[in-house]
Protein backbone atom coordinates (compact mmCIF):
# COMPACT_ATOMS: atom_id res chain seq x y z
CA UNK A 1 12.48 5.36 -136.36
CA UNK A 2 10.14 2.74 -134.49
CA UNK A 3 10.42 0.62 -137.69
CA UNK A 4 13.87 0.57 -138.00
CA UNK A 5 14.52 -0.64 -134.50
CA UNK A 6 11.68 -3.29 -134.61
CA UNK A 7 13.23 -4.72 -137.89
CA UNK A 8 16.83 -4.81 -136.29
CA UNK A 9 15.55 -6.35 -132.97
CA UNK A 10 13.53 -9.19 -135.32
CA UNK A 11 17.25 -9.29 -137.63
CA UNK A 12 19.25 -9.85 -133.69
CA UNK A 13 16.72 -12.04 -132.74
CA UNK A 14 16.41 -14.72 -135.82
CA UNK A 15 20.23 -14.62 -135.86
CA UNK A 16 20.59 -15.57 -132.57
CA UNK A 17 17.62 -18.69 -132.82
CA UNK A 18 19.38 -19.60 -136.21
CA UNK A 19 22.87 -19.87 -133.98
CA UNK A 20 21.30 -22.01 -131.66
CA UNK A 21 20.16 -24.37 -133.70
CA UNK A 22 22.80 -24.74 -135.64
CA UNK A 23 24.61 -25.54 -132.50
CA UNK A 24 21.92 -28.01 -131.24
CA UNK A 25 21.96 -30.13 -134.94
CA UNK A 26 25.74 -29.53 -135.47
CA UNK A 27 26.69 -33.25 -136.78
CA UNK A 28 30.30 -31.98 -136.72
CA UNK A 29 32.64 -34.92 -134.50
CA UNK A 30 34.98 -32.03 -133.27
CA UNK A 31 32.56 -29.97 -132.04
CA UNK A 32 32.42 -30.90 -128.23
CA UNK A 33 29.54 -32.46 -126.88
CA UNK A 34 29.77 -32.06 -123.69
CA UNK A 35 31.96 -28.89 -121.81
CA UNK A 36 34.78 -28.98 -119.96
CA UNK A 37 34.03 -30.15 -116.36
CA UNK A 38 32.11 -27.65 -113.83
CA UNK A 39 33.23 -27.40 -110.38
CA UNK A 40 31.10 -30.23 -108.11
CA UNK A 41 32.49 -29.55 -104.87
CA UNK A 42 34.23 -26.91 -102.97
CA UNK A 43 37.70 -25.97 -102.49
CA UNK A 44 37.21 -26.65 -98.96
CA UNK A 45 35.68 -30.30 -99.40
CA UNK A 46 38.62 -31.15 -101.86
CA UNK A 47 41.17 -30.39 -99.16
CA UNK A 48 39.65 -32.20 -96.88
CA UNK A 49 39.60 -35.63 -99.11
CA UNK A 50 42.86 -34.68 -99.60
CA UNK A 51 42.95 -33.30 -103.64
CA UNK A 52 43.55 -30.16 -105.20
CA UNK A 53 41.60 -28.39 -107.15
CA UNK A 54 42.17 -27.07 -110.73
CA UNK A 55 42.54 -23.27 -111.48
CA UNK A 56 41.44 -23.61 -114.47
CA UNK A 57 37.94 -26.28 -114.56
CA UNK A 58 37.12 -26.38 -110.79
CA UNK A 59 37.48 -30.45 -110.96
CA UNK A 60 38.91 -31.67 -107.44
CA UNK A 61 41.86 -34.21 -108.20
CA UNK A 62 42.18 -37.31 -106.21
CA UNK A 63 45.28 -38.83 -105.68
CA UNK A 64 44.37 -43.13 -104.98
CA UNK A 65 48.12 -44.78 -104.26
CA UNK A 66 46.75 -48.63 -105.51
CA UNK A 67 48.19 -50.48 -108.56
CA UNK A 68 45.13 -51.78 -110.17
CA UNK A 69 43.58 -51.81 -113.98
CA UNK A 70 42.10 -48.94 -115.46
CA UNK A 71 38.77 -50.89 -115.59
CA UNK A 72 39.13 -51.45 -111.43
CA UNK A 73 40.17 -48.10 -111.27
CA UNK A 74 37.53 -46.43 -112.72
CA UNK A 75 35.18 -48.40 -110.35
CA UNK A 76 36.65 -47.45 -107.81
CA UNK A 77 36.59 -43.29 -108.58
CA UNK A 78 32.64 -44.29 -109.22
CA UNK A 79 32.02 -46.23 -105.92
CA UNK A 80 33.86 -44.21 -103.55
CA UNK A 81 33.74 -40.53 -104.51
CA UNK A 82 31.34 -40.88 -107.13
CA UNK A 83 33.27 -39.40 -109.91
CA UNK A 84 35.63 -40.89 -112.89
CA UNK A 85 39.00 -40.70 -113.13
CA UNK A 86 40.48 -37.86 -113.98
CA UNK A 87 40.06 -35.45 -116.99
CA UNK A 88 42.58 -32.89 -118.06
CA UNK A 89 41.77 -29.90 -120.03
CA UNK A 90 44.94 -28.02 -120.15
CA UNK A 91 48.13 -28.20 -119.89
CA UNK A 92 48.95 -26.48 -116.78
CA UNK A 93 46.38 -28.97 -115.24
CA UNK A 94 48.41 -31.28 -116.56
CA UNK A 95 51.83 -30.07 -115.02
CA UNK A 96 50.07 -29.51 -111.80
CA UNK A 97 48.53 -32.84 -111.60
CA UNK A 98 51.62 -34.87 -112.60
CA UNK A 99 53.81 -32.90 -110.03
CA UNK A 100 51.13 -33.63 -107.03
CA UNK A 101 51.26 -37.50 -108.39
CA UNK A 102 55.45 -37.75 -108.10
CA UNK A 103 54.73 -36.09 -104.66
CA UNK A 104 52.00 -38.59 -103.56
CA UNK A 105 53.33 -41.25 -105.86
CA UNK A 106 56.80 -41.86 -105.45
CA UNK A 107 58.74 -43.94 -107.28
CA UNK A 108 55.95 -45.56 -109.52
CA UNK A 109 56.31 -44.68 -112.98
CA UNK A 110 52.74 -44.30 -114.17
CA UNK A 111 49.36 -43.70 -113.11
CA UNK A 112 45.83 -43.42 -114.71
CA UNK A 113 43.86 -40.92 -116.42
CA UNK A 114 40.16 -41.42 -117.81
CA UNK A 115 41.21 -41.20 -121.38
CA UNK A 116 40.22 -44.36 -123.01
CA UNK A 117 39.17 -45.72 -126.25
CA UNK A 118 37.30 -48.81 -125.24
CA UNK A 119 33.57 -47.57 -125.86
CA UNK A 120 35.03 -46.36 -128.90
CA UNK A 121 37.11 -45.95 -132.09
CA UNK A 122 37.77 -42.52 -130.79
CA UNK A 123 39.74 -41.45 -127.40
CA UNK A 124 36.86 -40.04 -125.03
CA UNK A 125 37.15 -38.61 -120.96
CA UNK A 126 35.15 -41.21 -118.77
CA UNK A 127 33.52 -38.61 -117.57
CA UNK A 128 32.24 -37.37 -120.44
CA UNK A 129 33.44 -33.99 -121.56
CA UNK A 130 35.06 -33.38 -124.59
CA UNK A 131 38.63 -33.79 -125.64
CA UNK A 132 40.23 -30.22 -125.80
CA UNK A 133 43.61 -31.12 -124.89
CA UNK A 134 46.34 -34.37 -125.29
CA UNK A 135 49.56 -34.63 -124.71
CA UNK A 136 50.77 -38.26 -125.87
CA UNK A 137 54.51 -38.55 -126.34
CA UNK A 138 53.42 -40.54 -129.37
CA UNK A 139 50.23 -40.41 -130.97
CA UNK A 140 50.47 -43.47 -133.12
CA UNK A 141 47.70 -45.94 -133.29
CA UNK A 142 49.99 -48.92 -131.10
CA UNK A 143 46.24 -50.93 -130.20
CA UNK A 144 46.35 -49.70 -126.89
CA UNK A 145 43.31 -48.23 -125.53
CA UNK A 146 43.85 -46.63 -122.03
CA UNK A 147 46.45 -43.88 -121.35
CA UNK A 148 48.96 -43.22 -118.36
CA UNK A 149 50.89 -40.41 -117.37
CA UNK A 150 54.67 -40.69 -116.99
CA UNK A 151 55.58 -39.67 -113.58
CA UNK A 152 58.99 -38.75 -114.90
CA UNK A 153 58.19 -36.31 -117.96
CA UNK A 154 54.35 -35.16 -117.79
CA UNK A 155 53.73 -37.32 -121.45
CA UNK A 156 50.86 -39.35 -121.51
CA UNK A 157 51.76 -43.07 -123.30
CA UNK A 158 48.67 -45.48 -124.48
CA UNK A 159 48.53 -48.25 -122.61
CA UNK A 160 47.67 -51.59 -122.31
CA UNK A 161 44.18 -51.85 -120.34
CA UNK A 162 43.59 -54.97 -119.05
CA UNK A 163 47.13 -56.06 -117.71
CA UNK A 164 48.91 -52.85 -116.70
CA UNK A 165 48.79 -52.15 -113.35
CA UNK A 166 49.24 -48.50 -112.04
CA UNK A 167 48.10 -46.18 -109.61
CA UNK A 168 45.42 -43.52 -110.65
CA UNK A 169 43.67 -40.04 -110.37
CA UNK A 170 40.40 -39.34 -109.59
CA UNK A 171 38.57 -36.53 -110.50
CA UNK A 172 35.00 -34.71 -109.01
């Protein structure tokens, strides 16, 4: 009986360093890179900078009423709260963050996001994690290599990086 469960705890254990590996040396684009975002400060310290925080990742959202360039933009999130701007990983995050924007907002049609494919021929989050979740109104290849989020339907549109001014979202 001692032999049988010493074989099947050496089985469980090979497995299991055979699964990690393969994760570690997985080549495979789609598989993410990096996780979604964890939580970097509390719920507490988000309300008092004046964000909210997502339900679902944790990431404070910071609402920065000042039509600049995505470029600008994302200097600023860096410089002053240390963070990018802002990556969203579902789409209630989504809902949530567009209705705060029309709130803080206003009338401005658009504002920022950190999806971007300047660094390269793919879309990627400034801040790193991986792409689990779009929601472009149209996903055709126009050239345009930032994305904004309508203000009056949720959709994200590519954009135009370099002379599109808009407002923007930071996220910690």
């Amino acid at each position: 009986m001692t032999n049988v469960f010493f074989l099947f705890f050496v089985a469980i254990n090979i497995i299991a360093m055979a699964k990690a590996a393969s994760l570690r040396c997985n080549d495979d684009a789609s598989t993410p890179a990096v996780p979604t975002p964890s939580p970097t400060i509390s719920a507490e310290d988000c309300a008092n900078l004046k964000g909210i925080k997502s339900h679902s990742t944790g990431q404070c959202f910071l609402f920065v009423r000042s039509n600049i360039t995505f470029i600008q933009a994302e200097s600023f999130c860096e410089n002053f709260y240390s963070g990018h701007l802002a990556s969203i990983h579902s789409a209630f995050d989504n809902l949530y963050v567009a209705d705060h924007a029309r709130e803080t907002f206003g009338s401005d049609n658009q504002f920022y996001i950190g999806l971007t494919s300047l660094e390269s021929a793919n879309y990627t989050w400034q801040d790193g994690t991986a792409v689990d979740y779009t929601d472009f109104v149209d996903n055709t290849n126009n050239g345009y290599q930032c994305t904004t989020v309508s203000l009056k339907t949720g959709t994200w549109i590519k954009t135009e990086c370099f002379n599109t001014v808009a407002n923007f979202v930071c996220s910690l």
